[in-house]
PDB file of N, CA and C in Angstrom:
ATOM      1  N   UNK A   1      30.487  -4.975   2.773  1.00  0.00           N
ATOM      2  CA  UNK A   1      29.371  -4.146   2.368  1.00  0.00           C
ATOM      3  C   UNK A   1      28.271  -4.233   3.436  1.00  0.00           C
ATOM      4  N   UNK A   2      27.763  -3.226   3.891  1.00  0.00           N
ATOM      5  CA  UNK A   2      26.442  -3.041   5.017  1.00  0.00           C
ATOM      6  C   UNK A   2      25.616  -3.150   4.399  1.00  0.00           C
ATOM      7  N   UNK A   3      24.709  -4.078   5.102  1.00  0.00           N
ATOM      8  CA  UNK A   3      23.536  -4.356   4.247  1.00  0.00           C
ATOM      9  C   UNK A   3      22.115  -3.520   4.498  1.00  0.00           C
ATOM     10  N   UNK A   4      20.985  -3.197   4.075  1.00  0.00           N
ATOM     11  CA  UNK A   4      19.823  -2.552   4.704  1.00  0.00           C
ATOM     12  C   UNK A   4      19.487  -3.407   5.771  1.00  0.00           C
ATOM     13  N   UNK A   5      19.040  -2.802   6.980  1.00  0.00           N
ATOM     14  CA  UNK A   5      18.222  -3.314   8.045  1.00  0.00           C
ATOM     15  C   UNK A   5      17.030  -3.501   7.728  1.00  0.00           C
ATOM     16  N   UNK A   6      15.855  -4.190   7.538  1.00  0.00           N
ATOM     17  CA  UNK A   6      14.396  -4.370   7.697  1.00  0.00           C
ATOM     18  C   UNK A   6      14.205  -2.605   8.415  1.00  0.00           C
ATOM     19  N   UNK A   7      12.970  -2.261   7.780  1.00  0.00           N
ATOM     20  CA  UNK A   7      12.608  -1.336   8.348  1.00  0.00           C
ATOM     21  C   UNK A   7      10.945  -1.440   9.103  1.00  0.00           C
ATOM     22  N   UNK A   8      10.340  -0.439   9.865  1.00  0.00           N
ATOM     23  CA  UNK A   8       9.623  -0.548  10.752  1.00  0.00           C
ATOM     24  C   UNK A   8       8.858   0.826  10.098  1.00  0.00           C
ATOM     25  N   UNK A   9       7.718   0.145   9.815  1.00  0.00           N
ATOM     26  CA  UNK A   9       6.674   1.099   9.561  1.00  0.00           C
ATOM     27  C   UNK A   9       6.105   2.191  10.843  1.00  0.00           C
ATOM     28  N   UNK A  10       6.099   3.541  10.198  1.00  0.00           N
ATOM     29  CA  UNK A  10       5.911   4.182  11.802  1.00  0.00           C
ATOM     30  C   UNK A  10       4.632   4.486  12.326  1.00  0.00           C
ATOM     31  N   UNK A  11       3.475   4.085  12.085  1.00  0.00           N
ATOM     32  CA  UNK A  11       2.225   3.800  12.305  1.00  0.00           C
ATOM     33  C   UNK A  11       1.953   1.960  12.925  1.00  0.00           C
ATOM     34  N   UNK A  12       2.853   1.111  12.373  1.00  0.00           N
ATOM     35  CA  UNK A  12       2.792  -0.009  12.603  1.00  0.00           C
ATOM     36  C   UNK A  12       4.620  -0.437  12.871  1.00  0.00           C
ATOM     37  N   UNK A  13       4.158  -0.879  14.153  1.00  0.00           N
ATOM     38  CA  UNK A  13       5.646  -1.635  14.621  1.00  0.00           C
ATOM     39  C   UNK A  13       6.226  -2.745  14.371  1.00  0.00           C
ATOM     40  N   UNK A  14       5.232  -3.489  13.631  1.00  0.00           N
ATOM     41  CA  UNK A  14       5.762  -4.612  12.476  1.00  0.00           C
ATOM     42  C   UNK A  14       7.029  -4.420  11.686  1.00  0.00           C
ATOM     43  N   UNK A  15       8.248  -5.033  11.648  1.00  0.00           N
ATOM     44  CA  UNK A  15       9.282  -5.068  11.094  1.00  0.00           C
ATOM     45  C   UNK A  15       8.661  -5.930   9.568  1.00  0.00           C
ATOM     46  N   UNK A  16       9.200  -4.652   8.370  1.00  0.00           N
ATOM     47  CA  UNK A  16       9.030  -4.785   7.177  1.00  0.00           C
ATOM     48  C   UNK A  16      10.191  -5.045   6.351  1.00  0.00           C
ATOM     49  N   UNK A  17      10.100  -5.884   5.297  1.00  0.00           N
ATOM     50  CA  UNK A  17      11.319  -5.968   4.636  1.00  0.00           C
ATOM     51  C   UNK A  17      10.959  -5.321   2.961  1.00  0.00           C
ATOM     52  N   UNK A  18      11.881  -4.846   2.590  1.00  0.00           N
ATOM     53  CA  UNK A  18      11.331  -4.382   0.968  1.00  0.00           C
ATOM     54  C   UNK A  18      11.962  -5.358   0.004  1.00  0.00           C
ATOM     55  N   UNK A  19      10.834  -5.271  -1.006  1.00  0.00           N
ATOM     56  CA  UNK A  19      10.839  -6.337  -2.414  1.00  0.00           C
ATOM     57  C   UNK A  19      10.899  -5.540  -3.268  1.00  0.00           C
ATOM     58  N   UNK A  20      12.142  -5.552  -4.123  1.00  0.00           N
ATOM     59  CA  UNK A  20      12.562  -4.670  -5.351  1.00  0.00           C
ATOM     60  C   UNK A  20      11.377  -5.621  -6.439  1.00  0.00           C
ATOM     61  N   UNK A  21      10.489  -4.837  -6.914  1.00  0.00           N
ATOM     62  CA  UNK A  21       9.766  -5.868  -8.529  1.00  0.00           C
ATOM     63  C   UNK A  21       9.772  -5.198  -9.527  1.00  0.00           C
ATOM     64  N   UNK A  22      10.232  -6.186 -10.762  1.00  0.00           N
ATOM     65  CA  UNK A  22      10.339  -5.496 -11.593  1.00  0.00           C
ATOM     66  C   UNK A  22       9.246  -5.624 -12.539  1.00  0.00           C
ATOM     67  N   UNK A  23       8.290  -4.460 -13.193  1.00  0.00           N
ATOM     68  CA  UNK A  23       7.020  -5.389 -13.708  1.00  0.00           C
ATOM     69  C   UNK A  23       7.000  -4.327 -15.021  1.00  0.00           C
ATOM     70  N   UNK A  24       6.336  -4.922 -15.747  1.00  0.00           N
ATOM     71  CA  UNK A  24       6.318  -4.676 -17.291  1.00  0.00           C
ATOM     72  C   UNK A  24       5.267  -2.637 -17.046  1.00  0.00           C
ATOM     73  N   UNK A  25       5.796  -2.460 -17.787  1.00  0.00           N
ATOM     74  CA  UNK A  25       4.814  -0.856 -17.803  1.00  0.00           C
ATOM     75  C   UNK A  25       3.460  -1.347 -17.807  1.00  0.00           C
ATOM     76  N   UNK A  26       3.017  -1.957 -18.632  1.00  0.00           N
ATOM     77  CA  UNK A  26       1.546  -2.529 -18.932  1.00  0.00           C
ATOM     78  C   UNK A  26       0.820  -2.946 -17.343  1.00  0.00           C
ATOM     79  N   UNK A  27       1.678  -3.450 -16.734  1.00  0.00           N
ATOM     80  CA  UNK A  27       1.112  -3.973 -15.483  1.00  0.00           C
ATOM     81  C   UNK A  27       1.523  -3.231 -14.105  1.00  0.00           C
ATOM     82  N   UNK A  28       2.157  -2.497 -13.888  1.00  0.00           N
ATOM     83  CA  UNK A  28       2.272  -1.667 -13.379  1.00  0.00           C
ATOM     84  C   UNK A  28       1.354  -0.671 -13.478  1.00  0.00           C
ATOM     85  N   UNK A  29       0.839  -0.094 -14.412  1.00  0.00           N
ATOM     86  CA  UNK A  29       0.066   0.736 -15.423  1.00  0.00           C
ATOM     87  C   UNK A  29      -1.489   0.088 -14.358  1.00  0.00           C
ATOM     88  N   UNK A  30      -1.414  -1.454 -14.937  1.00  0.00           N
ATOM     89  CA  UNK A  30      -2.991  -1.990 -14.457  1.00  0.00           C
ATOM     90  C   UNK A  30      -3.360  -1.731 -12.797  1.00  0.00           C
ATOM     91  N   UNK A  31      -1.968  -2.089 -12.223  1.00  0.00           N
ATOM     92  CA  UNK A  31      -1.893  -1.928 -10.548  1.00  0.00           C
ATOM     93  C   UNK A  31      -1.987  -1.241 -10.229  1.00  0.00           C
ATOM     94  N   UNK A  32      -1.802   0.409 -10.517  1.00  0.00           N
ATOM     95  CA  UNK A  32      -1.707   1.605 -10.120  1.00  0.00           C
ATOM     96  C   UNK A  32      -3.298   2.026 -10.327  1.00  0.00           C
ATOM     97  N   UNK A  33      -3.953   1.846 -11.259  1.00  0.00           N
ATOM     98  CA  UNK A  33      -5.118   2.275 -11.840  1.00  0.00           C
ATOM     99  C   UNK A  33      -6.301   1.434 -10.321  1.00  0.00           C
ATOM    100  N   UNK A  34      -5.868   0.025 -10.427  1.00  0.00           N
ATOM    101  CA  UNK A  34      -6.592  -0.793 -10.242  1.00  0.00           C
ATOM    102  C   UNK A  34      -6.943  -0.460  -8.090  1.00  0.00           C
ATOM    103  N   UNK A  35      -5.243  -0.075  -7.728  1.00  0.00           N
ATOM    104  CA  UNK A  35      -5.427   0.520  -6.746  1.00  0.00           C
ATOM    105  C   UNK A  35      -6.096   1.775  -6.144  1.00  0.00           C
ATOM    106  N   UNK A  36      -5.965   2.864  -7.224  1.00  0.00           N
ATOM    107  CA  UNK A  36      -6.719   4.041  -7.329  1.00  0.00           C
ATOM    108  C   UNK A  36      -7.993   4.116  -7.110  1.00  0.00           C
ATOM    109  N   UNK A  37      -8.508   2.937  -8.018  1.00  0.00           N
ATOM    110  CA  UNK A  37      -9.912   2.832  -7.966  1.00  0.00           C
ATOM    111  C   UNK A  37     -10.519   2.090  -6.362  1.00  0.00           C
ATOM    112  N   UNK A  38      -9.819   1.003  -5.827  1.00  0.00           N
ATOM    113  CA  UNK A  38      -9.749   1.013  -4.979  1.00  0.00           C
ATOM    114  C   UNK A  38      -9.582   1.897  -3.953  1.00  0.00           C
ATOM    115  N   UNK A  39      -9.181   3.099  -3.314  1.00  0.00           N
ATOM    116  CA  UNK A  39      -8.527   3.856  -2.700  1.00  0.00           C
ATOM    117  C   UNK A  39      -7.576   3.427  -1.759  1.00  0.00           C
ATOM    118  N   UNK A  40      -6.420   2.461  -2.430  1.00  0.00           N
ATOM    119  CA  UNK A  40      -5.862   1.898  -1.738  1.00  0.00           C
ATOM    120  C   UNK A  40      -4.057   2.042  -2.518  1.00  0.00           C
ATOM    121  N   UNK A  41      -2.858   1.861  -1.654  1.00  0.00           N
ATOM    122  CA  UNK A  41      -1.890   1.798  -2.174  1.00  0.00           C
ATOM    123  C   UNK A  41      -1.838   0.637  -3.146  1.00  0.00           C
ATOM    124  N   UNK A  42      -0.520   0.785  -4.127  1.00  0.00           N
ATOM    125  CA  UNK A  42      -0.261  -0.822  -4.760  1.00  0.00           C
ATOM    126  C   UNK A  42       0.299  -1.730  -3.830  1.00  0.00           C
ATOM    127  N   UNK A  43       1.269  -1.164  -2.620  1.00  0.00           N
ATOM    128  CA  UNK A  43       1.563  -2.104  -1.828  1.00  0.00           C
ATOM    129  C   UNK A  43       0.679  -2.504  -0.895  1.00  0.00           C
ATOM    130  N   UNK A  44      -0.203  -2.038  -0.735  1.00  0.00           N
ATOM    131  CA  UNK A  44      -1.398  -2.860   0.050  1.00  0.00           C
ATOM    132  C   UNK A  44      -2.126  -3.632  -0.610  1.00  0.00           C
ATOM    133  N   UNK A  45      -2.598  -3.545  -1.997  1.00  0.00           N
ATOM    134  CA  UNK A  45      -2.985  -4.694  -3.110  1.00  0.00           C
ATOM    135  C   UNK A  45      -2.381  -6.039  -3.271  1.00  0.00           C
ATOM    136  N   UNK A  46      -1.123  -5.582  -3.382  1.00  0.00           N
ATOM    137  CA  UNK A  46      -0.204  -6.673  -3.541  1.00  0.00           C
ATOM    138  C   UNK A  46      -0.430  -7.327  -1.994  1.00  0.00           C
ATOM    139  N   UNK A  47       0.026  -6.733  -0.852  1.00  0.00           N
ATOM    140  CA  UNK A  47       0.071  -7.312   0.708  1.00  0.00           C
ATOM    141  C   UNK A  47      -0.959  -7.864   0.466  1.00  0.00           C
ATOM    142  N   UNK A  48      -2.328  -7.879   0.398  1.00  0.00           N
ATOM    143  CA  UNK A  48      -3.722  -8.378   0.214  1.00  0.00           C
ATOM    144  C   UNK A  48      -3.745 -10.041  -0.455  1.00  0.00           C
ATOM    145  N   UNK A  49      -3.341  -9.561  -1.582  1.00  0.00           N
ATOM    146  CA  UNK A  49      -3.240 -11.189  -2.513  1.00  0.00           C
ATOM    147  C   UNK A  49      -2.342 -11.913  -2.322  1.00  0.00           C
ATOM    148  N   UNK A  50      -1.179 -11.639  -1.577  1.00  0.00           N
ATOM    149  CA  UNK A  50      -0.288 -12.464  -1.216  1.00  0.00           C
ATOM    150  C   UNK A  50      -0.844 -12.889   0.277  1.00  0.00           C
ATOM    151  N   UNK A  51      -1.594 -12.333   1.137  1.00  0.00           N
ATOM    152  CA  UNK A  51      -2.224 -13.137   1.959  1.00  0.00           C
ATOM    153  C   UNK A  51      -3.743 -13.903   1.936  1.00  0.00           C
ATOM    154  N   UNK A  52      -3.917 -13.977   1.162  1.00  0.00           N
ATOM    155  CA  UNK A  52      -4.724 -15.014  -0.173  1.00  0.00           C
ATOM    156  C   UNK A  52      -4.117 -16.286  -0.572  1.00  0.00           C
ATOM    157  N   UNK A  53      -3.069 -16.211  -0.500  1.00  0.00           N
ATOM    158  CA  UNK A  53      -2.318 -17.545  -0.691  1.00  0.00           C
ATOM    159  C   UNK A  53      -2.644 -18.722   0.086  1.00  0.00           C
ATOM    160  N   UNK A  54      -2.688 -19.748  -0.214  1.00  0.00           N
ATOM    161  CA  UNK A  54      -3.373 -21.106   0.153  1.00  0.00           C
ATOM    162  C   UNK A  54      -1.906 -21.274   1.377  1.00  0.00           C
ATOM    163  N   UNK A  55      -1.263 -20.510   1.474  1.00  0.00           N
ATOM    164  CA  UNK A  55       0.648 -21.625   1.859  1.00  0.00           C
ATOM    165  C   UNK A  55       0.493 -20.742   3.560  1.00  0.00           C
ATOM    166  N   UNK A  56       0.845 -21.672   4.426  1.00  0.00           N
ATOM    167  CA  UNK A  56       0.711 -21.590   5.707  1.00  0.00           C
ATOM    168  C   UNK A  56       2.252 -20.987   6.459  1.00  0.00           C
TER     169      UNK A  56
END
């Protein structure tokens, strides 16, 4: 079986990998809203707080 390659954002040449998540409607629901209001994607929300992380 072939697997996906990492892909490469085409504005940014950073090699990206994708994260399947699976999240409850309710919170999905909150992320989408929460980004909106932000004017920002959910995957840039998420990218954000995960580089917030205390881990080196």
């Amino acid at each position: 079986m072939l697997r996906k390659q990492p892909s490469k954002d085409k504005t940014n040449k950073e090699i990206k990998k994708n994260l399947p998540v699976r999240l409850p409607i309710e919170l999905h629901k909150k992320l989408k809203i929460y980004a909106a209001k932000q004017g920002k994607t959910m995957v840039e929300i998420v990218i954000e707080q995960i580089e917030k992380l205390p881990l080196k």
